[in-house]
Protein backbone atom coordinates (compact mmCIF):
# COMPACT_ATOMS: atom_id res chain seq x y z
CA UNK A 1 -9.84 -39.73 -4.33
CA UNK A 2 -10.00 -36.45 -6.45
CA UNK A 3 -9.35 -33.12 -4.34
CA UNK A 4 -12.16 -30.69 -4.82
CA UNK A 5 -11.03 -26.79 -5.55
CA UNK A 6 -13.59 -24.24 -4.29
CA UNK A 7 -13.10 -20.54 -5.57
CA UNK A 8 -13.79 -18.25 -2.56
CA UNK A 9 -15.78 -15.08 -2.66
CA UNK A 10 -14.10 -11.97 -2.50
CA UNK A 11 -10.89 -13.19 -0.80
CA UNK A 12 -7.88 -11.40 -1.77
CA UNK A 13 -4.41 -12.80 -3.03
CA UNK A 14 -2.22 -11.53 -0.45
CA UNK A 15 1.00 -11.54 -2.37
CA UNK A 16 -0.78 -9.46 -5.26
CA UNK A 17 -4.17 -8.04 -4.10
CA UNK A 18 -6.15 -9.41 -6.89
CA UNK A 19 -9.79 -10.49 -6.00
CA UNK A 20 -11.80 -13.71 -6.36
CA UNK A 21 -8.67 -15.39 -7.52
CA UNK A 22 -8.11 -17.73 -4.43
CA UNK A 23 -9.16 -21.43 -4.32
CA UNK A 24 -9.13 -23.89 -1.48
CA UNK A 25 -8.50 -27.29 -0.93
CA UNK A 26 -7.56 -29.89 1.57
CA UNK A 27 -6.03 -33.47 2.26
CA UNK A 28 -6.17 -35.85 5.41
CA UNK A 29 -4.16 -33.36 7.16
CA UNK A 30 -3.69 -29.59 5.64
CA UNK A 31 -6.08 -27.27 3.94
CA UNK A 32 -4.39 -24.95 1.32
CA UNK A 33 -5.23 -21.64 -0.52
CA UNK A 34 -3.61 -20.74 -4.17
CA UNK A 35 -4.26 -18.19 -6.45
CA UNK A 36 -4.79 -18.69 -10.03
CA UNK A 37 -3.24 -15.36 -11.39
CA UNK A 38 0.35 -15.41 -9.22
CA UNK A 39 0.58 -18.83 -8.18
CA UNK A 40 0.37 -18.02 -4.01
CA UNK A 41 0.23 -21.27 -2.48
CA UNK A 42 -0.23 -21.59 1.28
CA UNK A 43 -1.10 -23.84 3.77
CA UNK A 44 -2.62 -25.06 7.77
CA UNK A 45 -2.57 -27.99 9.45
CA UNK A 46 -6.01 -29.09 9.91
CA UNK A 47 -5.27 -30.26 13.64
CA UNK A 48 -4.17 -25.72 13.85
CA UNK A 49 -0.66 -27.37 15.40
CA UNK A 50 1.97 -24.25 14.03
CA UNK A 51 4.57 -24.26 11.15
CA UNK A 52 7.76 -22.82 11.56
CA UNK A 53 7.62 -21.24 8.37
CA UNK A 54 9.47 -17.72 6.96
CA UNK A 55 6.37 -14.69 6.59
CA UNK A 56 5.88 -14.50 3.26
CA UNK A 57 6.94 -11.80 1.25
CA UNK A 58 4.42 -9.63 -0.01
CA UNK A 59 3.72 -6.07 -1.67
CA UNK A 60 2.69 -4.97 2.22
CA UNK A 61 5.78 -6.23 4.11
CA UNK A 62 8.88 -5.79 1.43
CA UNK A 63 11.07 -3.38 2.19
CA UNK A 64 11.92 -0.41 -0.38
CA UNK A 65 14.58 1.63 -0.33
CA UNK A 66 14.14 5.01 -0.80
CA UNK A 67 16.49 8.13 -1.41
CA UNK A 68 17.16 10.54 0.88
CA UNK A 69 15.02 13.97 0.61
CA UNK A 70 16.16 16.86 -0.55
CA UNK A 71 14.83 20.32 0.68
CA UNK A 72 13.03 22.83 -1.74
CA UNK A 73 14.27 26.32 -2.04
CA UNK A 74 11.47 28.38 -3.63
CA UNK A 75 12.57 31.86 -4.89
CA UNK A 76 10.10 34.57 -5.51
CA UNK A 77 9.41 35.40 -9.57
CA UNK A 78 11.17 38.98 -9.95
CA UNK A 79 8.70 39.83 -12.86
CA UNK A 80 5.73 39.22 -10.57
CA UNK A 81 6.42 41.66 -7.61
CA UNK A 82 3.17 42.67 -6.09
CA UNK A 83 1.56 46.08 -7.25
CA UNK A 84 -0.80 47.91 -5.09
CA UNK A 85 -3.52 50.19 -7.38
């Protein structure tokens, strides 16, 4: 038996946001989605009985670390006081 890949539509790669790069296909028991530019793969039992599985890191969920902000002081021009005519 030869599995069957069916592009879908305007679904979006989750792990990195391109569109109409997902296919889908299924066996006797899952049904699983891949995209063809980053090589996503996920699946679902067919039966919808839950996998323990890890969340998936994507560009949405990963954590960044970012520096800590410093303040601005902004000090007036002295060349451009303000002259009244």
């Amino acid at each position: 038996m030869s599995v069957v890949k069916r592009f879908v539509a305007g679904a979006v790669c989750p792990r990195c946001g391109e569109m109409d790069t997902i296919r889908v296909y299924r066996n006797e028991r899952r049904e699983y989605r891949e995209c063809v530019r980053c090589d996503y793969v996920d699946g679902q039992n067919l039966d919808g009985t839950p996998e323990d599985v890890a969340e998936l890191e994507t560009r949405v969920n990963k954590k960044v670390e970012l520096e800590p902000a410093q303040p601005l002081n902004f000090v007036a021009n002295p060349g451009s006081q303000r002259r009244d005519h």
